[in-house]
N, C-alpha and C. Protein backbone atom coordinates (compact mmCIF):
# COMPACT_ATOMS: atom_id res chain seq x y z
N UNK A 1 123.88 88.56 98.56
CA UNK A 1 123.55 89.91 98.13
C UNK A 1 122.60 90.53 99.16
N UNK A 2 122.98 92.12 99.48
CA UNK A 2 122.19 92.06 100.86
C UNK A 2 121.40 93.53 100.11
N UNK A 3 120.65 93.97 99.62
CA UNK A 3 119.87 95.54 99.49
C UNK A 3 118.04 95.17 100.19
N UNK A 4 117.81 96.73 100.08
CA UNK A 4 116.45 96.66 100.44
C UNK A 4 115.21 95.67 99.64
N UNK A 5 114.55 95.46 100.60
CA UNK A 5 113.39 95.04 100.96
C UNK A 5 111.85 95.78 100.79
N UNK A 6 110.88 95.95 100.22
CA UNK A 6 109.81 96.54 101.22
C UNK A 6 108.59 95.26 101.09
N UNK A 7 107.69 95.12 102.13
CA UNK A 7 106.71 94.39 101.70
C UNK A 7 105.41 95.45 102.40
N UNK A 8 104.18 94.36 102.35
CA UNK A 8 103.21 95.13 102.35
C UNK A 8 102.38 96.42 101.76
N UNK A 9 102.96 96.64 100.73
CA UNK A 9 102.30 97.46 100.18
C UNK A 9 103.10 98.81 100.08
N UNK A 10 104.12 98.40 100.43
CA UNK A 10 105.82 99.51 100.71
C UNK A 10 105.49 100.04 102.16
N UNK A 11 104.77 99.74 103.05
CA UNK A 11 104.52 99.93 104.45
C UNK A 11 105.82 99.95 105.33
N UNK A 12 106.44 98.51 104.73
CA UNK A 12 107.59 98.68 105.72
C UNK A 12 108.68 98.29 104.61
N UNK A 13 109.83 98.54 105.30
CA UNK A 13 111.38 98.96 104.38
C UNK A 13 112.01 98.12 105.11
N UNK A 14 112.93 97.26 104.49
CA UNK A 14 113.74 96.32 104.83
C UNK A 14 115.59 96.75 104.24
N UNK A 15 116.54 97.33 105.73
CA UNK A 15 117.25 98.10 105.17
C UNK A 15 118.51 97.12 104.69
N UNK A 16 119.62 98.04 104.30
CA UNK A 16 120.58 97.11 104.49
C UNK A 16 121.15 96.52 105.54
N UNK A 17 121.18 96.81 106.44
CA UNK A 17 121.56 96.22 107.80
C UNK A 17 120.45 95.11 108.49
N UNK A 18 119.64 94.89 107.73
CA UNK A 18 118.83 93.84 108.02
C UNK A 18 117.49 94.39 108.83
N UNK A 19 117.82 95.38 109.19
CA UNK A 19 116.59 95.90 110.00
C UNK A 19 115.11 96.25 109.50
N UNK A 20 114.09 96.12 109.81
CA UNK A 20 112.90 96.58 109.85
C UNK A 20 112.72 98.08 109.93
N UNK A 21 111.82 98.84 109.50
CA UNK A 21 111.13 99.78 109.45
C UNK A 21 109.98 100.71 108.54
N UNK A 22 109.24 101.45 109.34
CA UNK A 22 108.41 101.93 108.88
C UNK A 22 108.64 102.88 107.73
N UNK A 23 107.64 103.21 106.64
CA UNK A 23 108.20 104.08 105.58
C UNK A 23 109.16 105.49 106.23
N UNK A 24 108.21 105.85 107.13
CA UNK A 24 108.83 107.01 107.60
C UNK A 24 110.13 107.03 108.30
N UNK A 25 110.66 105.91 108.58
CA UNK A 25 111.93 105.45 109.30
C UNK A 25 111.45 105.20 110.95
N UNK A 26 111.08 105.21 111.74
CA UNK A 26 111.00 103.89 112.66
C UNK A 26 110.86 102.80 112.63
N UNK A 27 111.64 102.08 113.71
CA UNK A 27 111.77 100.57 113.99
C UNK A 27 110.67 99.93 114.22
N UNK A 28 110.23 99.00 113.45
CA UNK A 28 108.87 98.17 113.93
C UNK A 28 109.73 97.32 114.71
N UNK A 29 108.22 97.23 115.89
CA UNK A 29 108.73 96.40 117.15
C UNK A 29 108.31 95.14 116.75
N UNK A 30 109.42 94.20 117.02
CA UNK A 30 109.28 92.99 117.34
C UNK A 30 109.19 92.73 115.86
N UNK A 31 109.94 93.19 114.63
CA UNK A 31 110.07 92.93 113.21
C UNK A 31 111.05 91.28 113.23
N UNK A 32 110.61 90.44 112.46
CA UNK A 32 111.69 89.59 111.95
C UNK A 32 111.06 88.99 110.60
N UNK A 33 112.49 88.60 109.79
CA UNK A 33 112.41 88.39 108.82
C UNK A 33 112.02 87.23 108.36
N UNK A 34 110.85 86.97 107.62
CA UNK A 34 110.04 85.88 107.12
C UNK A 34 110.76 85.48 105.73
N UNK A 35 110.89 84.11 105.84
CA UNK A 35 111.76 83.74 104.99
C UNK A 35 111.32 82.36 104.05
N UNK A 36 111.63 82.26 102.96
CA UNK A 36 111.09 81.46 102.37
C UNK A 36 110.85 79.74 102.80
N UNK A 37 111.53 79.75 103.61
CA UNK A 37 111.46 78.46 104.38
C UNK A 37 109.78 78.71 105.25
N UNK A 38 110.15 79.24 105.79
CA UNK A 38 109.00 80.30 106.65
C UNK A 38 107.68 79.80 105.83
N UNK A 39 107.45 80.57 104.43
CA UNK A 39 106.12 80.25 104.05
C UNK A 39 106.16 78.60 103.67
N UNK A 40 107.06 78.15 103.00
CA UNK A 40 106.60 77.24 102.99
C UNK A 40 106.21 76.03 103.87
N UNK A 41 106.55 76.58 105.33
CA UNK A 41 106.92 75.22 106.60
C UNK A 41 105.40 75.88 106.93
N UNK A 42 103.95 77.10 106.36
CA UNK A 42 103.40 77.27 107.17
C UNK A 42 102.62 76.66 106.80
N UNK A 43 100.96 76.22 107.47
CA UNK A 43 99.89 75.24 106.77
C UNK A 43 98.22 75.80 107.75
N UNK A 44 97.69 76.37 106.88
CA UNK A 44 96.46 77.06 107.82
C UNK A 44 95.26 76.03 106.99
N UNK A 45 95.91 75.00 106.54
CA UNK A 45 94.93 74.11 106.01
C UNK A 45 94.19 74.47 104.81
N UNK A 46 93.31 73.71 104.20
CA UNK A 46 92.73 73.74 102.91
C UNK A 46 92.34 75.01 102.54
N UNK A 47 90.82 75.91 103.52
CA UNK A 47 90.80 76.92 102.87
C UNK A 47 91.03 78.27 103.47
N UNK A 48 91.97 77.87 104.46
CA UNK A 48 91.81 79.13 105.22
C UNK A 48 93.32 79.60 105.17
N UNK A 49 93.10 80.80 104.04
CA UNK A 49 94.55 81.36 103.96
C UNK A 49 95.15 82.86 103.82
N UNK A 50 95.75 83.38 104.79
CA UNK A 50 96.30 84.90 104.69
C UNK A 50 97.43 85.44 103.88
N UNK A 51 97.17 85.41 103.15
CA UNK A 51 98.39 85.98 102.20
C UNK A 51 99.05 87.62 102.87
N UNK A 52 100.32 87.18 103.06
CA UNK A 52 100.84 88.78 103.49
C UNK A 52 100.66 89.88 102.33
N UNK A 53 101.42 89.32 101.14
CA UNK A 53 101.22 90.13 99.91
C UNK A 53 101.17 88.76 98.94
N UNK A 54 100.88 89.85 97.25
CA UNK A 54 101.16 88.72 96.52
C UNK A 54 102.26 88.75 95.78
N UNK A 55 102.27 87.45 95.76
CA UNK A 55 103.67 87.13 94.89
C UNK A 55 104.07 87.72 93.87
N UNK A 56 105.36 88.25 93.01
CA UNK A 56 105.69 89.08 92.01
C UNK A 56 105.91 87.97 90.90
N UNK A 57 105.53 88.53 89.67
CA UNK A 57 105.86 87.06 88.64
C UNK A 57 107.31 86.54 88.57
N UNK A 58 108.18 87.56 89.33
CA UNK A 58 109.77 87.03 89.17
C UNK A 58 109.62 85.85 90.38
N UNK A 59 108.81 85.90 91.14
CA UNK A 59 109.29 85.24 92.77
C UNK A 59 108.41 84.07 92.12
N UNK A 60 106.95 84.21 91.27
CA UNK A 60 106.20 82.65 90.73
C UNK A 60 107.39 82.09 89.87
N UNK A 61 108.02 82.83 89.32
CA UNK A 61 108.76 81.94 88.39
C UNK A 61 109.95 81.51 88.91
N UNK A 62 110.43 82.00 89.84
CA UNK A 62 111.44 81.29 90.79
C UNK A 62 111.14 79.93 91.65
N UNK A 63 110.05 80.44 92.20
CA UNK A 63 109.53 79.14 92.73
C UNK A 63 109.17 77.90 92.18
N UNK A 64 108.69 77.96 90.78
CA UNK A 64 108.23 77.17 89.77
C UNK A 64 109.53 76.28 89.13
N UNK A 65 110.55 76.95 89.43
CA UNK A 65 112.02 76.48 88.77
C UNK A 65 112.19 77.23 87.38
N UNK A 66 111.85 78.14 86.92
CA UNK A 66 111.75 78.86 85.68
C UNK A 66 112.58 79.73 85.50
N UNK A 67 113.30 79.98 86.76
CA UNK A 67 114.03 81.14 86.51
C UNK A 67 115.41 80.77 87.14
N UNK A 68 116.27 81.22 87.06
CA UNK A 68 117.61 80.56 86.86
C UNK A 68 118.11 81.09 88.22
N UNK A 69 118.20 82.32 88.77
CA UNK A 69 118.17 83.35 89.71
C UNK A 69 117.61 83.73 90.65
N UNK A 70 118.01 83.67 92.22
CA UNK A 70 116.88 84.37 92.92
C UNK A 70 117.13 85.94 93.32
N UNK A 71 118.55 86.05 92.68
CA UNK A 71 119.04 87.14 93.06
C UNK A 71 118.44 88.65 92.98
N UNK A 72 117.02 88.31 91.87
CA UNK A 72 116.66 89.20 91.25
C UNK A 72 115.39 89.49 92.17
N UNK A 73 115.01 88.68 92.65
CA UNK A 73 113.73 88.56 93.40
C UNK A 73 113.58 88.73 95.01
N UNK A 74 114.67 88.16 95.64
CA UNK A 74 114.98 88.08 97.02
C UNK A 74 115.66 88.34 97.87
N UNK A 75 116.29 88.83 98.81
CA UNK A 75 116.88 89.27 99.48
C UNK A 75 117.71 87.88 100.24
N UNK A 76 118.84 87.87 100.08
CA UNK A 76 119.66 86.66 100.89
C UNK A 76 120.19 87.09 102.38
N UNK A 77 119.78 86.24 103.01
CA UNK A 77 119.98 86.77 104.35
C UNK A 77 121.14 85.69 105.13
N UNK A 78 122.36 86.27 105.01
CA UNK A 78 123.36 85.05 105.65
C UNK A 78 123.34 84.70 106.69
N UNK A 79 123.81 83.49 107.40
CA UNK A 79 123.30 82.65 108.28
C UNK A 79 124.67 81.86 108.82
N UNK A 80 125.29 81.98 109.80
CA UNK A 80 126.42 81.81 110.38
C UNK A 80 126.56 80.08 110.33
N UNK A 81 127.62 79.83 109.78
CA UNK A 81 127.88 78.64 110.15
C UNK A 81 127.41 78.15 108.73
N UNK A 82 127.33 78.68 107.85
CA UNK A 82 127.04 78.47 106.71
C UNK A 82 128.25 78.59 105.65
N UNK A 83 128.63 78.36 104.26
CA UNK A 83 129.29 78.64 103.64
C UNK A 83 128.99 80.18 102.98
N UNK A 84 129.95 81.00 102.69
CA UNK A 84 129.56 82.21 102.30
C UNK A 84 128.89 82.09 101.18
N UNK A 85 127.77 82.76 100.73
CA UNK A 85 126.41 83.20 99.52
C UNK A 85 125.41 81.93 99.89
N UNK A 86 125.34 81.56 100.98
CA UNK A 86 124.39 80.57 101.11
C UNK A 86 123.84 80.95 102.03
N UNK A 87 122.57 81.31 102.44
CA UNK A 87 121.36 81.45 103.51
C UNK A 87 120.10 81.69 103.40
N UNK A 88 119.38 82.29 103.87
CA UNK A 88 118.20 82.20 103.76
C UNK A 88 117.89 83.03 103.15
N UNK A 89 116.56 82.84 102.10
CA UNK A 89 115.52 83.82 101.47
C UNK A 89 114.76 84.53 101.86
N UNK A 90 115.01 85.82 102.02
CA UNK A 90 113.68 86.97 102.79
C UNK A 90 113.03 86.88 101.77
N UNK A 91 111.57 87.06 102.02
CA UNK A 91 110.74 87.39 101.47
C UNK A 91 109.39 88.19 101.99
N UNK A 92 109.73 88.49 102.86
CA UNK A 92 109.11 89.80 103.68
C UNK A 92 109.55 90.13 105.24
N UNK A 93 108.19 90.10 105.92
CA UNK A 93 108.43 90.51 107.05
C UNK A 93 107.33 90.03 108.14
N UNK A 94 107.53 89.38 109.45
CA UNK A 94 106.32 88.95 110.41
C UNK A 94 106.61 90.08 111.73
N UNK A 95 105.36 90.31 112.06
CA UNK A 95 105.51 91.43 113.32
C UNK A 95 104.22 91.49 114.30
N UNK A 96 104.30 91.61 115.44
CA UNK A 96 102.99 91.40 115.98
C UNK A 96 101.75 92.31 115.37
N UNK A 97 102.11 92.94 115.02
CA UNK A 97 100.91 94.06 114.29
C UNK A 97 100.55 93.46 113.15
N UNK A 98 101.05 92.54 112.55
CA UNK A 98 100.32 92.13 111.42
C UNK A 98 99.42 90.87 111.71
N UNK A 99 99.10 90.37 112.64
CA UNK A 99 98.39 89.61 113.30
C UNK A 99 96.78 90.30 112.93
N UNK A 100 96.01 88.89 111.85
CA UNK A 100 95.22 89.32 111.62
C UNK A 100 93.95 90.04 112.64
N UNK A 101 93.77 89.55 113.88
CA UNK A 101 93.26 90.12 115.04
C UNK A 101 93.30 91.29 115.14
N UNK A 102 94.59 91.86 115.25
CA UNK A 102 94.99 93.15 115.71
C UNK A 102 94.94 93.98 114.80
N UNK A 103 94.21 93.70 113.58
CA UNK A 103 94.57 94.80 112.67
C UNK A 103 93.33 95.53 112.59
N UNK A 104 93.34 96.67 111.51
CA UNK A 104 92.05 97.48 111.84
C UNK A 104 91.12 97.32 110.55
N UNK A 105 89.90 97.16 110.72
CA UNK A 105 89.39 97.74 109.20
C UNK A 105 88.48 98.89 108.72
N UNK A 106 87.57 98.85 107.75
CA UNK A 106 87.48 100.59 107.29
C UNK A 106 86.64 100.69 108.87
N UNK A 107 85.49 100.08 109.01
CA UNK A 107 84.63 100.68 110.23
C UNK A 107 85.46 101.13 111.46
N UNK A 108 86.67 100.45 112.02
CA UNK A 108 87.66 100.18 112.91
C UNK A 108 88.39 101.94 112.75
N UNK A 109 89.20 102.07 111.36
CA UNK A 109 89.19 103.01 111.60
C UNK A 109 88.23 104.44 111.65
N UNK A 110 86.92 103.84 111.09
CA UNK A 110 86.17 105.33 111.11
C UNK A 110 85.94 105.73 112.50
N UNK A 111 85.52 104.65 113.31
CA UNK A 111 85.69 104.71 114.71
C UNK A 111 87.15 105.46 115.40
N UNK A 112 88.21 104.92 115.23
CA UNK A 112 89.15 105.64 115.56
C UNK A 112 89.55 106.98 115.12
N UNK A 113 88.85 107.72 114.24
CA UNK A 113 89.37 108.58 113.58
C UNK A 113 87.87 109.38 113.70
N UNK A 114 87.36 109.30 114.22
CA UNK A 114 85.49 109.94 114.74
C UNK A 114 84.60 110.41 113.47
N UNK A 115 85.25 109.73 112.39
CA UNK A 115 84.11 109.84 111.22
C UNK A 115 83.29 108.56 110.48
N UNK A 116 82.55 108.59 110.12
CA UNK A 116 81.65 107.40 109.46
C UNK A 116 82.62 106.54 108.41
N UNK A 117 82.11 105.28 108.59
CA UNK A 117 82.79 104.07 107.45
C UNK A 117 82.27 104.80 106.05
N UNK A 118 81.36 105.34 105.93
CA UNK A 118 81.80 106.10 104.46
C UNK A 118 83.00 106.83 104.20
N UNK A 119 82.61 107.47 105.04
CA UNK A 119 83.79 108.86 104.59
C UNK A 119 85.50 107.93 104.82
N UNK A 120 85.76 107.20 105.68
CA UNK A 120 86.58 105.70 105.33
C UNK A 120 86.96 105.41 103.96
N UNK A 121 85.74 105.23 103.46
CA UNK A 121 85.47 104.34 101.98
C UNK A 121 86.02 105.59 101.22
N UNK A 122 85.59 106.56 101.32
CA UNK A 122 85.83 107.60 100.33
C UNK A 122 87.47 108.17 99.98
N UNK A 123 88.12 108.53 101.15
CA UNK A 123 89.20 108.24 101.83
C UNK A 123 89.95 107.67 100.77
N UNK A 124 89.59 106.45 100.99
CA UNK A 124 90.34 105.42 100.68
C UNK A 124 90.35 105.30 99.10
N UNK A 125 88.94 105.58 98.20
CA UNK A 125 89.13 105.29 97.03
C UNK A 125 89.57 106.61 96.09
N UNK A 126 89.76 107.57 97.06
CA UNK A 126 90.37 109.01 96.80
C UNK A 126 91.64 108.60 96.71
N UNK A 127 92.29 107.96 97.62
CA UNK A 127 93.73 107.62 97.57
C UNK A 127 94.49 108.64 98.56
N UNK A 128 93.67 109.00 99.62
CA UNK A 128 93.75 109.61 101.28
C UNK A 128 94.37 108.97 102.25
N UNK A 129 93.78 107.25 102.38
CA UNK A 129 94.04 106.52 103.35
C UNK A 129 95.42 105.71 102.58
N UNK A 130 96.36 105.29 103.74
CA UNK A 130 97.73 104.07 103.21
C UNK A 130 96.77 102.70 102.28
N UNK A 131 97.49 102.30 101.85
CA UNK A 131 96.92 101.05 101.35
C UNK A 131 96.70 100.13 102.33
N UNK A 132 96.27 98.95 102.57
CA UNK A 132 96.36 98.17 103.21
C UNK A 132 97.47 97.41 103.37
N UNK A 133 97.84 97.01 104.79
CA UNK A 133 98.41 96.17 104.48
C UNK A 133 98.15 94.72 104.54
N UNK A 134 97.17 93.98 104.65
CA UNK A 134 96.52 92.59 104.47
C UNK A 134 95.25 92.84 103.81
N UNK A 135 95.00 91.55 103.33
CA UNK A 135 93.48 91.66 102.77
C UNK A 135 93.10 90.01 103.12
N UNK A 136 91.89 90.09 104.49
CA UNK A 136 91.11 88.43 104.56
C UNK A 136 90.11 88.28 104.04
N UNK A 137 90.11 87.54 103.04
CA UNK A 137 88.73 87.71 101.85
C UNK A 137 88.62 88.76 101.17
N UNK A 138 87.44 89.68 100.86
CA UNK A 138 87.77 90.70 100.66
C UNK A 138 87.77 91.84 101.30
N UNK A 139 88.41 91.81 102.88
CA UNK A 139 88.29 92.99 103.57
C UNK A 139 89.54 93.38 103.75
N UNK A 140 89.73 94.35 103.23
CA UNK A 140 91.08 94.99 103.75
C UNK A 140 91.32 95.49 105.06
N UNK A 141 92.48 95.07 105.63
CA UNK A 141 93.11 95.91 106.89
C UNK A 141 94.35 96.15 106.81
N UNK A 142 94.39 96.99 107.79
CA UNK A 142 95.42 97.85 108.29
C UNK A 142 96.25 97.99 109.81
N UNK A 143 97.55 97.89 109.77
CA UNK A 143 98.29 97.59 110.48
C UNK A 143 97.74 99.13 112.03
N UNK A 144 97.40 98.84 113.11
CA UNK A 144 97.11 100.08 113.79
C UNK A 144 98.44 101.15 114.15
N UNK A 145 99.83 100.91 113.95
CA UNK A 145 100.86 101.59 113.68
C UNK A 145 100.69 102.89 112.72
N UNK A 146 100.43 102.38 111.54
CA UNK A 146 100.44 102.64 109.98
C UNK A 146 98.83 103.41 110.46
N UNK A 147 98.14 102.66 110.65
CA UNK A 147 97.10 104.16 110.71
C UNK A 147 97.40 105.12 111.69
N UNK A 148 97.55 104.74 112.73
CA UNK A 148 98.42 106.24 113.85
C UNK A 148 99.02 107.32 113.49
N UNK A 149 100.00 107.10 112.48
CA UNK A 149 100.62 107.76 112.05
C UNK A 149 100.17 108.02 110.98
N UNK A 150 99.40 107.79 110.45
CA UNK A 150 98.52 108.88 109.02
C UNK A 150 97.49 109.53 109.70
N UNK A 151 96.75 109.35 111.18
CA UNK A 151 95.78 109.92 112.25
C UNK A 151 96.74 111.37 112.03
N UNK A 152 97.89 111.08 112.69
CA UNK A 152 98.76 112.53 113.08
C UNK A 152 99.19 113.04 112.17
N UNK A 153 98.94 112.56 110.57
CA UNK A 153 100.10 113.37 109.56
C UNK A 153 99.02 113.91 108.63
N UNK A 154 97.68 113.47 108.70
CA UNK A 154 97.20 114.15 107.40
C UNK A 154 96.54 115.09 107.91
N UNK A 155 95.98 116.04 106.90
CA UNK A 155 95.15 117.08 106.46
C UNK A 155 94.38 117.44 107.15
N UNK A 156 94.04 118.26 107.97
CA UNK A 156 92.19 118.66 108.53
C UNK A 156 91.25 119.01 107.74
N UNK A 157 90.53 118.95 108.39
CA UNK A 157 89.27 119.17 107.56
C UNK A 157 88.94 120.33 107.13
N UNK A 158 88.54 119.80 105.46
CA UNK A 158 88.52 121.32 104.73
C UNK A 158 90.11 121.74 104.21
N UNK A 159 91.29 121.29 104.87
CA UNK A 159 92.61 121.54 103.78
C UNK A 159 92.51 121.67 102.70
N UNK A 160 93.05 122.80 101.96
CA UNK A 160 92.99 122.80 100.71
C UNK A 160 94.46 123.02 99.90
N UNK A 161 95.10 121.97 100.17
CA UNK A 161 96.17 121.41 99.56
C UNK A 161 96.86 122.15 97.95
N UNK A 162 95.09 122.11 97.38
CA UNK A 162 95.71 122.86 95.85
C UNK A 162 96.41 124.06 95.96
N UNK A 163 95.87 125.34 97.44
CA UNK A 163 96.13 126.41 97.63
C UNK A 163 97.34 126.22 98.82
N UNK A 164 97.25 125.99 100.17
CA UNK A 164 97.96 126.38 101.16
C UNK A 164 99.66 124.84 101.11
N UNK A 165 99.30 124.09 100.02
CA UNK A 165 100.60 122.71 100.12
C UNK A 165 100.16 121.75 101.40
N UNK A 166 100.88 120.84 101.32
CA UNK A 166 100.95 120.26 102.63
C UNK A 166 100.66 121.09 104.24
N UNK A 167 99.65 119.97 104.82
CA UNK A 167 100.02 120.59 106.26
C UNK A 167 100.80 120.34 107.18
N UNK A 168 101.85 119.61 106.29
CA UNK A 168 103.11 119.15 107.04
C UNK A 168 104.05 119.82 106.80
N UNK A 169 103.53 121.24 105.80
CA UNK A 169 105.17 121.88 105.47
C UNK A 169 104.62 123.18 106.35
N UNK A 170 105.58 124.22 106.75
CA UNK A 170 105.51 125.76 107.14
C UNK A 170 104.78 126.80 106.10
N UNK A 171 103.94 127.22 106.33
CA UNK A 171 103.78 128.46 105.66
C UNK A 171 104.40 129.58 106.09
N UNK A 172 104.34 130.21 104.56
CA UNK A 172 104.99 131.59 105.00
C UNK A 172 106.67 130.79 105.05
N UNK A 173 107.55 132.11 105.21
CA UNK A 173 108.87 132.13 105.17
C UNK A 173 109.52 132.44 106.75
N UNK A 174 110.16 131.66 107.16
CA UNK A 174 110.55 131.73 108.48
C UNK A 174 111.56 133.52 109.18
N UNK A 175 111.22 134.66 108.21
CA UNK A 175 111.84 135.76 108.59
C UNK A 175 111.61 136.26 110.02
């Protein structure tokens, strides 16, 4: 069974054609599909562990043997040389940007974006900034893609959304 995908926080879209991409529709570079073999062959030892996302109670109870189906939970990804309905389990997505290194957090972007880690914080618990897409301990980050492109798409300062709409749509009527 082959339909969409998203992981991370719906950051990225996993299409039917197997491909990667961003909500907005570009190709993440260097996307491949992480697969249940995948997590389980990985081992960062006792306590040191990155969860991409968390698990959905259909995917705990699959894993657990509880559930009869993975059809409901996973994306089957066929695999040549295989018998047909047999291959691998997606269950998200690995990409160099999600490399915990490379990612950004609130100070990271207040810096990039020339305003204070408050106004970050505020942002964010306004429901301004994307969600994250990782969390190490309790710090959230963010893929530097995924913030780029909310740099160039949101609001200036002082927008007032209730009155003028989006500043991504035209005002006025194109006569």
């Amino acid at each position: 069974m082959t339909r969409e995908l998203t992981c991370c926080n719906d950051s990225y879209v996993r299409g039917t054609d197997g491909s990667w991409r961003y909500s907005w529709g570009e190709s993440v570079p260097g996307a491949i599909d992480l697969t249940l073999a995948d997590v389980f062959s990985i081992h960062l030892g006792p306590s040191d562990t990155v969860p991409l996302r968390t698990l959905s109670p259909e995917e705990v109870s699959w894993v657990r043997g509880e559930a009869t189906t993975a059809d409901d939970v996973l994306v089957r990804r066929p695999v040549s040389g295989r018998a047909p309905g047999v291959g691998d389990l997606v269950v998200g997505m690995l990409a160099p940007e999600l490399h915990v290194l490379t990612m950004l957090t609130v100070a990271d972007i207040g810096e990039v974006a020339g305003v204070s880690k408050a106004t970050i914080d505020s942002y964010r618990y306004r429901g301004y900034l994307p969600r994250p897409q990782a969390t190490r301990g309790r710090t959230p980050l963010w893929a530097r893609p995924i913030i780029r492109h909310w740099l160039q798409n949101r609001p200036g300062c002082g927008w007032r959304t209730d009155l003028y709409g989006s500043a991504l749509e035209p005002v006025g009527s194109p006569d």
